[in-house]
Protein backbone atom coordinates (compact mmCIF):
# COMPACT_ATOMS: atom_id res chain seq x y z
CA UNK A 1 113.59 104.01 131.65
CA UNK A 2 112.64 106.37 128.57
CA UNK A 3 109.16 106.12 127.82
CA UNK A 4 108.68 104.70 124.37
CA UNK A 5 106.61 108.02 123.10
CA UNK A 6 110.00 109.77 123.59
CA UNK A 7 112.23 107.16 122.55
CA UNK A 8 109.91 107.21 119.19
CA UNK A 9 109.99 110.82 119.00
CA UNK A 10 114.04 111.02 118.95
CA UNK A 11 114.22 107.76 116.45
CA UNK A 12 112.05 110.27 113.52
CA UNK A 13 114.45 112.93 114.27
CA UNK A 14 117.42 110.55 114.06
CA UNK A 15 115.77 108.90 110.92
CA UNK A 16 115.44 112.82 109.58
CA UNK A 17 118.77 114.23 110.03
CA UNK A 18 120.53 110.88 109.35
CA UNK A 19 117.92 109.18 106.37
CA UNK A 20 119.34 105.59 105.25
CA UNK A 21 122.39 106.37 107.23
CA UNK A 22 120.62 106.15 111.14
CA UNK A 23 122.02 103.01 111.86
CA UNK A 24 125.29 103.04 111.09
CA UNK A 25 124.95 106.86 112.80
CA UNK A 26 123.93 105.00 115.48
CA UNK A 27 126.17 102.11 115.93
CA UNK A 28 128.94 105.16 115.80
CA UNK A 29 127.01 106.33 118.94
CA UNK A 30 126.88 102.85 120.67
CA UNK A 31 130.68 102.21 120.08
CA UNK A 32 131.56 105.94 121.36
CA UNK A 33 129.60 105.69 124.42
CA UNK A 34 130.98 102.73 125.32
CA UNK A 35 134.42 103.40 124.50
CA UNK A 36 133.80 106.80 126.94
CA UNK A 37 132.59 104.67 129.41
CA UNK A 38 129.13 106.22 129.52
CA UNK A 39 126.19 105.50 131.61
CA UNK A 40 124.74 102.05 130.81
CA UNK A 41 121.61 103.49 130.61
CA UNK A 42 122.77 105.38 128.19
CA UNK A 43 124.24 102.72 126.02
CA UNK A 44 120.67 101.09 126.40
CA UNK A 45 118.65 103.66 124.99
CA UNK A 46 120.70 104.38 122.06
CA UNK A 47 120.48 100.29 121.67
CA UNK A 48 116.93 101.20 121.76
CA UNK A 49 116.51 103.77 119.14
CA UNK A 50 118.71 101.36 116.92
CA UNK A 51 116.16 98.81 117.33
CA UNK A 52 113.39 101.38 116.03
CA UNK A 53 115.27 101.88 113.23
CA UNK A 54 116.01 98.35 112.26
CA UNK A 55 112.48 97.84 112.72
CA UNK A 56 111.48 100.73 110.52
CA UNK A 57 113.66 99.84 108.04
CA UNK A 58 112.46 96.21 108.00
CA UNK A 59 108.88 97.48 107.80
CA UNK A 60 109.18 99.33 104.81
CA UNK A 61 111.08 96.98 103.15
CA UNK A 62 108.44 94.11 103.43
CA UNK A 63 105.48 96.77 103.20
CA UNK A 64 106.95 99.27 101.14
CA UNK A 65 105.83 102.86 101.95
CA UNK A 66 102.34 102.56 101.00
């Protein structure tokens, strides 16, 4: 399993490149890898980095970006 530092590490640069648009970037990732038939692992880790970036976005929306 990816450590989380890493998996944390690739969401920012996801969330950089991509801005607003990393989730649905993402989901395009999750639906391609499964439609190659990729590793499950793989599938699972881009799940993950979906997850950060749900969470992120959730964060700052009940927070704001104090």
């Amino acid at each position: 399993m990816t450590p989380l530092s890493t998996l944390v590490e690739r969401t920012e640069a996801i969330y950089l490149t991509h801005g607003s648009g990393s989730a649905a970037y993402l989901l395009e990732q999750i639906e391609a890898a499964i439609r190659e038939g990729a590793p499950v692992q793989r599938i699972c880790e881009l799940d993950h980095l979906l997850q950060l970036i749900e969470y992120r976005d959730r964060t700052l929306a009940l927070y704001g970006s104090r």
